[in-house]
Protein backbone atom coordinates (compact mmCIF):
# COMPACT_ATOMS: atom_id res chain seq x y z
CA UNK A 1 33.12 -52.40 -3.44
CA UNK A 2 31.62 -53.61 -0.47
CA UNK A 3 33.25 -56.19 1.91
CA UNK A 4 30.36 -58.77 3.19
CA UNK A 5 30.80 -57.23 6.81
CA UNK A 6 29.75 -53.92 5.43
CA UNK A 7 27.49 -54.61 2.64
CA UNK A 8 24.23 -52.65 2.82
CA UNK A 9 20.64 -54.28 3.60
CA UNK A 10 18.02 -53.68 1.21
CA UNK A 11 14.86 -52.59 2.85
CA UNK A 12 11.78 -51.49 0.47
CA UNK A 13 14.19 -51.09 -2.69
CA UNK A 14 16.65 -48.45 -0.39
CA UNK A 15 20.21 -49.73 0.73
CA UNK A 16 20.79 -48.64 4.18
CA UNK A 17 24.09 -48.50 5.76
CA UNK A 18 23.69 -49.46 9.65
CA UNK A 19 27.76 -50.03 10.75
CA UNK A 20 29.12 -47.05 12.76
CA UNK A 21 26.18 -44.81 12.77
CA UNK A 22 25.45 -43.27 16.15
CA UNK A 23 21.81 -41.23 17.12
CA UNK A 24 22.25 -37.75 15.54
CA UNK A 25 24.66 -39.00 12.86
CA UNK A 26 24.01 -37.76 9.28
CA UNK A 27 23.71 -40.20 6.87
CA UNK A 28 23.25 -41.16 3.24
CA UNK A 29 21.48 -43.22 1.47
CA UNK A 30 21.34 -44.48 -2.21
CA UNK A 31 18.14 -45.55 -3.95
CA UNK A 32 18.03 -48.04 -5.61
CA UNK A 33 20.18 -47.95 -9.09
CA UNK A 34 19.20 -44.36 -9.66
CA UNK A 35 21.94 -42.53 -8.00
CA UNK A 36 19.73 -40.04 -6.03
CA UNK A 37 19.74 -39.83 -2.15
CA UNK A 38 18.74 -37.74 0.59
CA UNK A 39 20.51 -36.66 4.06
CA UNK A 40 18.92 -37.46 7.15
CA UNK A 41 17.60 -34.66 9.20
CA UNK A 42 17.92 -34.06 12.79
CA UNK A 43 14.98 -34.42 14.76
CA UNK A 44 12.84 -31.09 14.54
CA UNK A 45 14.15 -30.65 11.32
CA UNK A 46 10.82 -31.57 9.73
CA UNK A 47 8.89 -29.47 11.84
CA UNK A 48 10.98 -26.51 10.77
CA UNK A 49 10.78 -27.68 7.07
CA UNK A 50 6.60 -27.43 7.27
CA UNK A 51 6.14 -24.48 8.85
CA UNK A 52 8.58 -22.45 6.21
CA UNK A 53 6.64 -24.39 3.59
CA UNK A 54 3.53 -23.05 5.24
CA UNK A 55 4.53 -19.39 5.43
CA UNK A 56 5.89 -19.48 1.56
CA UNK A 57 2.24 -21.31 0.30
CA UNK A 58 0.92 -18.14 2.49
CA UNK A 59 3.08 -15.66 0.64
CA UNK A 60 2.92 -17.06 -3.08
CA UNK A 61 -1.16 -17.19 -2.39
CA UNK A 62 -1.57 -13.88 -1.61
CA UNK A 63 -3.03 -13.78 1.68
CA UNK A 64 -2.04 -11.55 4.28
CA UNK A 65 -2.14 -12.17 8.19
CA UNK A 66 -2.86 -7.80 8.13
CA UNK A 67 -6.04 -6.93 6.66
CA UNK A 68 -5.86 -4.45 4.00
CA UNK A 69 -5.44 -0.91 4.92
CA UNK A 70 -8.09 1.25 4.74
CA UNK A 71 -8.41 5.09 3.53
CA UNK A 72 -8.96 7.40 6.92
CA UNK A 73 -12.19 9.49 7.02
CA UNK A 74 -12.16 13.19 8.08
CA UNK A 75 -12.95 12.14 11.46
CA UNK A 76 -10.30 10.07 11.75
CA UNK A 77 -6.93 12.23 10.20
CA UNK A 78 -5.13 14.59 11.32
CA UNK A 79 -3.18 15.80 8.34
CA UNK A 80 -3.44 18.36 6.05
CA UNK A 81 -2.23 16.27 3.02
CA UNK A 82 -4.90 13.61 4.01
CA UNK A 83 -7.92 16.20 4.34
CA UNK A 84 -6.68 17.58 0.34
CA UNK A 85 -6.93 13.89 -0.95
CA UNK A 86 -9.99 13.20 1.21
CA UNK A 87 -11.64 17.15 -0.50
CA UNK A 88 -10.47 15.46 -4.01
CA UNK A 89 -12.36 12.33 -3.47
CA UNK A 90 -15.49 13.81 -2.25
CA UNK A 91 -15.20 16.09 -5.40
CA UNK A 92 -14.95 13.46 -7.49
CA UNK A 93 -17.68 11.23 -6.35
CA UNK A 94 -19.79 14.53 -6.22
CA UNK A 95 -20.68 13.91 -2.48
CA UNK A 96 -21.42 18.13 -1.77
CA UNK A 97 -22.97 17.98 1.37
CA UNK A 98 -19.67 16.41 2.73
CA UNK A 99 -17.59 19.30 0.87
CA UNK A 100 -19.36 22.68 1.96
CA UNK A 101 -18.31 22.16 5.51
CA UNK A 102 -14.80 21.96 4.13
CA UNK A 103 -14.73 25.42 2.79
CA UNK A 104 -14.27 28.53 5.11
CA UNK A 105 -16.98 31.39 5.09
CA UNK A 106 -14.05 33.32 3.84
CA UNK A 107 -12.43 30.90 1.14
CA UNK A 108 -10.37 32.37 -1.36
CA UNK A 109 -10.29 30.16 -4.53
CA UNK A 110 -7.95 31.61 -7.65
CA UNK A 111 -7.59 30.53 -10.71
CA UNK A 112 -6.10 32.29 -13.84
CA UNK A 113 -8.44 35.29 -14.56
CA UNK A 114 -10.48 35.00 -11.65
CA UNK A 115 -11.17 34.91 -7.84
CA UNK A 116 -14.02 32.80 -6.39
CA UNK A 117 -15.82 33.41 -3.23
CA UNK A 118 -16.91 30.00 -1.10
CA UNK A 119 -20.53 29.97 -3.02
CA UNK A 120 -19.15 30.34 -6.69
CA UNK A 121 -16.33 27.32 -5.66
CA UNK A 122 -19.70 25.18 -4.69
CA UNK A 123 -21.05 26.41 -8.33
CA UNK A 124 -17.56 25.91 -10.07
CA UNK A 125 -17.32 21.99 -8.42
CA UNK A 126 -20.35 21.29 -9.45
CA UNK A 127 -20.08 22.11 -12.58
CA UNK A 128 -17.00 20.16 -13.47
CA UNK A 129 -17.73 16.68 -14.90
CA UNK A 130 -16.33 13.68 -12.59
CA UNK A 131 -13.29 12.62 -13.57
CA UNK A 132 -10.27 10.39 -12.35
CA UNK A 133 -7.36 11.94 -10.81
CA UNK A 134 -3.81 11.87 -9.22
CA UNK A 135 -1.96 13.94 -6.77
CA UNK A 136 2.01 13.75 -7.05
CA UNK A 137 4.94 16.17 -5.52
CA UNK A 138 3.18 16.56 -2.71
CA UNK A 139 4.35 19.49 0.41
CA UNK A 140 3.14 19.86 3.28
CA UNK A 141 4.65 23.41 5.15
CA UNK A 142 3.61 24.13 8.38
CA UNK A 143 2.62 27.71 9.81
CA UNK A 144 1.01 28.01 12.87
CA UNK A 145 -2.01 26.29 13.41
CA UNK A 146 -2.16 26.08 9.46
CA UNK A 147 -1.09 23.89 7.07
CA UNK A 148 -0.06 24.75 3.41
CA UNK A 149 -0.40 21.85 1.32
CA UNK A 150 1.52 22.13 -2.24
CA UNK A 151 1.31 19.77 -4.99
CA UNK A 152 0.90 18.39 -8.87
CA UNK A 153 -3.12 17.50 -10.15
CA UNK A 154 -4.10 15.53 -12.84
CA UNK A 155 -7.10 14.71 -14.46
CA UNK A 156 -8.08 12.89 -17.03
CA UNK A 157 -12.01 13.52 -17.75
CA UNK A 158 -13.91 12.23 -20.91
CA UNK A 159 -10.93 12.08 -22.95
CA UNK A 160 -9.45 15.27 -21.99
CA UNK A 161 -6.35 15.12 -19.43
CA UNK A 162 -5.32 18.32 -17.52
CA UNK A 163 -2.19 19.45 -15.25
CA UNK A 164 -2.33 22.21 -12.39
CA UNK A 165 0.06 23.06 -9.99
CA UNK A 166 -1.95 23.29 -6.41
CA UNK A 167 -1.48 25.52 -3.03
CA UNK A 168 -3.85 25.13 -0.32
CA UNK A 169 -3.79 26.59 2.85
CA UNK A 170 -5.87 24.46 5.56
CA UNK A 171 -6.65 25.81 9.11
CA UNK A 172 -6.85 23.66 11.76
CA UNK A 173 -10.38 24.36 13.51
CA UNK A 174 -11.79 21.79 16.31
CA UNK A 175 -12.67 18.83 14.43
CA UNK A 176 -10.56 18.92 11.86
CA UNK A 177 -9.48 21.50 9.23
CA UNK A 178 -11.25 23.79 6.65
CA UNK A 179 -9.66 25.28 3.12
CA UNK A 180 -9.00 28.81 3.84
CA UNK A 181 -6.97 29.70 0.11
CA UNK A 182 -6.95 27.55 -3.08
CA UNK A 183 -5.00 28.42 -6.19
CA UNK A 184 -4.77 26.20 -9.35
CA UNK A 185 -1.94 27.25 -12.43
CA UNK A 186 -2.31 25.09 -15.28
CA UNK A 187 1.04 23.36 -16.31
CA UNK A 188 2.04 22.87 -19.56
């Protein structure tokens, strides 16, 4: 196969071929009896190879160069749809000193039967028993300086899991907004 001008030397059990190779040449090489072989790579090549081994060890181990995004506080949003799932949480975790604030003097809260003033719909939260939630098909429609905020609540409280559909009208007031008109339908 090989003439004894071109045969191979054997250096640490590899055959390198040295005849008509030139700097920046690719090459091959056979190991020894086993048929396997690698290219050479140009210079920089490795350099390239670590750092995309770097950034896939970064991705498969699931840390992030962003930290993790965090929830905006009242002070901090300025959207209707925000405030509603910022009112939900603070329902939930029964935090009512953060909630009154939320509700206009002149709150209208319906619900099938009834009509709540602002005081009974600080009686009526407080008497519900915490419970998970989660707010799909949401809308946001402007008008004017309010905001009418639309959407799909479900709850799911010691066992017992309940669907309303959900308008809210929010008023944009310096600071922020406060619930102006509520009005929960159960869904079937």
């Amino acid at each position: 196969m090989w003439g004894d001008a071109e045969r191979p030397a054997v250096i640490n059990g590899v055959h390198e071929i040295h005849a008509a190779l030139r700097p920046g040449d690719a090459c091959w090489a056979v190991g020894p009896g086993n048929g396997s072989g690698y290219s050479a790579r140009r210079p920089g090549a490795s350099l390239l190879l670590v750092i995309a081994l770097a950034v896939a060890g970064l991705g498969l181990s699931g840390c992030t160069v962003f930290p993790e995004k965090k929830n905006p506080s009242l002070q901090q949003t300025t959207s209707a749809e925000q405030t509603e799932r910022i009112f939900r949480e603070m329902v939930r975790k029964q935090d009512w000193i953060k909630v009154q604030p939320l509700l206009a003097a002149n709150l209208v809260w319906t619900m099938p039967g009834r009509s709540l003033t602002r005081e009974q719909v600080m009686a009526y939260l407080q008497g519900l028993p915490p419970s998970d939630y989660t707010i799909t098909d949401v809308s946001v429609k402007p008008n004017g300086p309010d905001m009418t905020v639309i959407y799909t609540l479900q709850t799911q409280a010691g066992g017992t899991a309940g669907k309303v559909a959900v308008v809210s009208v929010w008023q944009q007031v310096k600071g922020g907004y406060i619930m102006t008109v509520h009005n929960e339908q159960p869904l079937p």
